[in-house]
Protein backbone atom coordinates (compact mmCIF):
# COMPACT_ATOMS: atom_id res chain seq x y z
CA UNK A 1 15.92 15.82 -1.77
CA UNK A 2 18.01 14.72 -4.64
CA UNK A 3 21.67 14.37 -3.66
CA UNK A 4 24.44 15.77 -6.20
CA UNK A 5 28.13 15.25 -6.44
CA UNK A 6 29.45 19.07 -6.80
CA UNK A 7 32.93 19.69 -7.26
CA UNK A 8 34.78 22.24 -4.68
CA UNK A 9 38.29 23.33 -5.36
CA UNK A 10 39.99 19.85 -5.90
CA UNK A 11 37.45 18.16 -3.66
CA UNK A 12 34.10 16.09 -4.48
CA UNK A 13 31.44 16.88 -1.98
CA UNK A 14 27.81 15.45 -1.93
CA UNK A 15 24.78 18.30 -1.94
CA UNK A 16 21.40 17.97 -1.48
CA UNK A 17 19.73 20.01 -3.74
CA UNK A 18 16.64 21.55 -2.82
CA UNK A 19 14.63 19.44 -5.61
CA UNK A 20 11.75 16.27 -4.94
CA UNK A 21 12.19 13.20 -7.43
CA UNK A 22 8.88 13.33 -9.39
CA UNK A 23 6.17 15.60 -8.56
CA UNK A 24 5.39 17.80 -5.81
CA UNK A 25 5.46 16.09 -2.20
CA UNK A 26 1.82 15.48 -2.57
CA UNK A 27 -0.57 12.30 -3.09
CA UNK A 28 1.65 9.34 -4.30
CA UNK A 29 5.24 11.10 -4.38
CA UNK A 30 4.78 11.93 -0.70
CA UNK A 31 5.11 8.14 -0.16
CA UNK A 32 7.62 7.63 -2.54
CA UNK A 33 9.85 10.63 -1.45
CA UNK A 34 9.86 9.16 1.97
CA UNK A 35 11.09 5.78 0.87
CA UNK A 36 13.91 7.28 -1.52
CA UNK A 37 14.95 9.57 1.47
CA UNK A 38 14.75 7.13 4.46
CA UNK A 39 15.45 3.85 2.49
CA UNK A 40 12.61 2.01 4.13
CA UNK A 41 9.11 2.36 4.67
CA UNK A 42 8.28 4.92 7.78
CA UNK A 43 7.20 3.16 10.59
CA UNK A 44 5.00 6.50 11.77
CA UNK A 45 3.16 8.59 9.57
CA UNK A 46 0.43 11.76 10.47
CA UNK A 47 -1.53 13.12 7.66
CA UNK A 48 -4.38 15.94 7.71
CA UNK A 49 -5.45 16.07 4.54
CA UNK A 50 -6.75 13.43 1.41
CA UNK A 51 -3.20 14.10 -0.33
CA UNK A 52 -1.58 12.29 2.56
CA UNK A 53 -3.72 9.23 2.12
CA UNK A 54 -1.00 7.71 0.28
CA UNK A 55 1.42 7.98 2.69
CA UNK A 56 -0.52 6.71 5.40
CA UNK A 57 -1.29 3.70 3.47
CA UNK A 58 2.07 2.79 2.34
CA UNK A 59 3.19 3.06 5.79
CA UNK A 60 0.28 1.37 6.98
CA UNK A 61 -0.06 -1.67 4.52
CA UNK A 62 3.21 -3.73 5.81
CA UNK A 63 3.33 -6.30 8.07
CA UNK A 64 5.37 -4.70 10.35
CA UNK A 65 3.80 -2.77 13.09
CA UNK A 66 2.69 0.65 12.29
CA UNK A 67 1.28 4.36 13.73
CA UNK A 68 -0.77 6.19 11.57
CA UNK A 69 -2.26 9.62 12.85
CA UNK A 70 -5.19 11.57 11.32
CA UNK A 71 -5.88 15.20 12.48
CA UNK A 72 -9.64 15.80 12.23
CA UNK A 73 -9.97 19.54 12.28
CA UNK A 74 -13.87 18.77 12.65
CA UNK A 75 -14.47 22.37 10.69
CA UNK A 76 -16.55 22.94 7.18
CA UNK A 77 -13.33 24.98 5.77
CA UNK A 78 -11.52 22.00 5.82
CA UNK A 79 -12.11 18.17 4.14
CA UNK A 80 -13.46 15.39 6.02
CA UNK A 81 -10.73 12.74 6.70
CA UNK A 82 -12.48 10.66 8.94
CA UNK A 83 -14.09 8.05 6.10
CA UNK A 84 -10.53 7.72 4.55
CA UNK A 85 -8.64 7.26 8.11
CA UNK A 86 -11.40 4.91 9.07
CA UNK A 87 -10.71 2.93 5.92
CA UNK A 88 -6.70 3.00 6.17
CA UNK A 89 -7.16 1.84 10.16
CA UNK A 90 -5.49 5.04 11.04
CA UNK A 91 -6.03 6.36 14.71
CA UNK A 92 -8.12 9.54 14.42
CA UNK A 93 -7.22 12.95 16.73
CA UNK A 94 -10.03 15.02 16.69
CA UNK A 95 -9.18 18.76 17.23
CA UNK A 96 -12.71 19.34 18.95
CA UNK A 97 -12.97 16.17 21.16
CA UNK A 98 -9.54 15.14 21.96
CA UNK A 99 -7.04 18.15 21.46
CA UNK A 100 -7.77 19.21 25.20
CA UNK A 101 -6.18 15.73 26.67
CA UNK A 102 -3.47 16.41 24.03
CA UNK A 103 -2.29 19.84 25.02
CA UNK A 104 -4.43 20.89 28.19
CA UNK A 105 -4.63 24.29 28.96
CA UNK A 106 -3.53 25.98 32.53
């Protein structure tokens, strides 16, 4: 969100405007987005999907103590993120194998 001084009546008031810095909240300005927002790096981070990879590892590569959470969805329709989370040192849900402990049903 990029915040905006906006004049109302003889007042200044600060607005977040509905607009990113940079590109699209995908692949590298994900992670950068999140600093600029938060002022720090995130100390949790869940991705599903290769365009959070940055994200995870920005949040991951500190030496502060981090949790970063893959969703498998363990499908063909969707891409594999194991081999990336795997790589990052991520903890990996699966949606077949562990979404049952997770959210059991009954």
């Amino acid at each position: 969100m990029e915040p905006e001084l906006t004049r109302v009546g003889t007042s200044l008031q600060l607005v977040r405007k509905l607009q990113f810095r940079g590109s699209p909240n995908e692949g590298a300005a994900k992670a950068v987005n999140i600093q600029a927002h938060i002022g720090a790096r995130p100390i949790v981070a869940g991705g599903n999907t290769a365009v959070d990879t940055e994200m995870l590892d920005s949040t991951h590569t500190d030496r502060h103590a981090a949790l970063c959470l893959v969703i498998d969805h363990d499908d063909d329709e969707r891409e594999p993120v194991g081999q990336t989370a795997a790589r990052l040192g991520c903890t990996v849900v699966s949606m077949a194998n562990d979404w049952g402990r997770v959210f059991p049903t009954g």
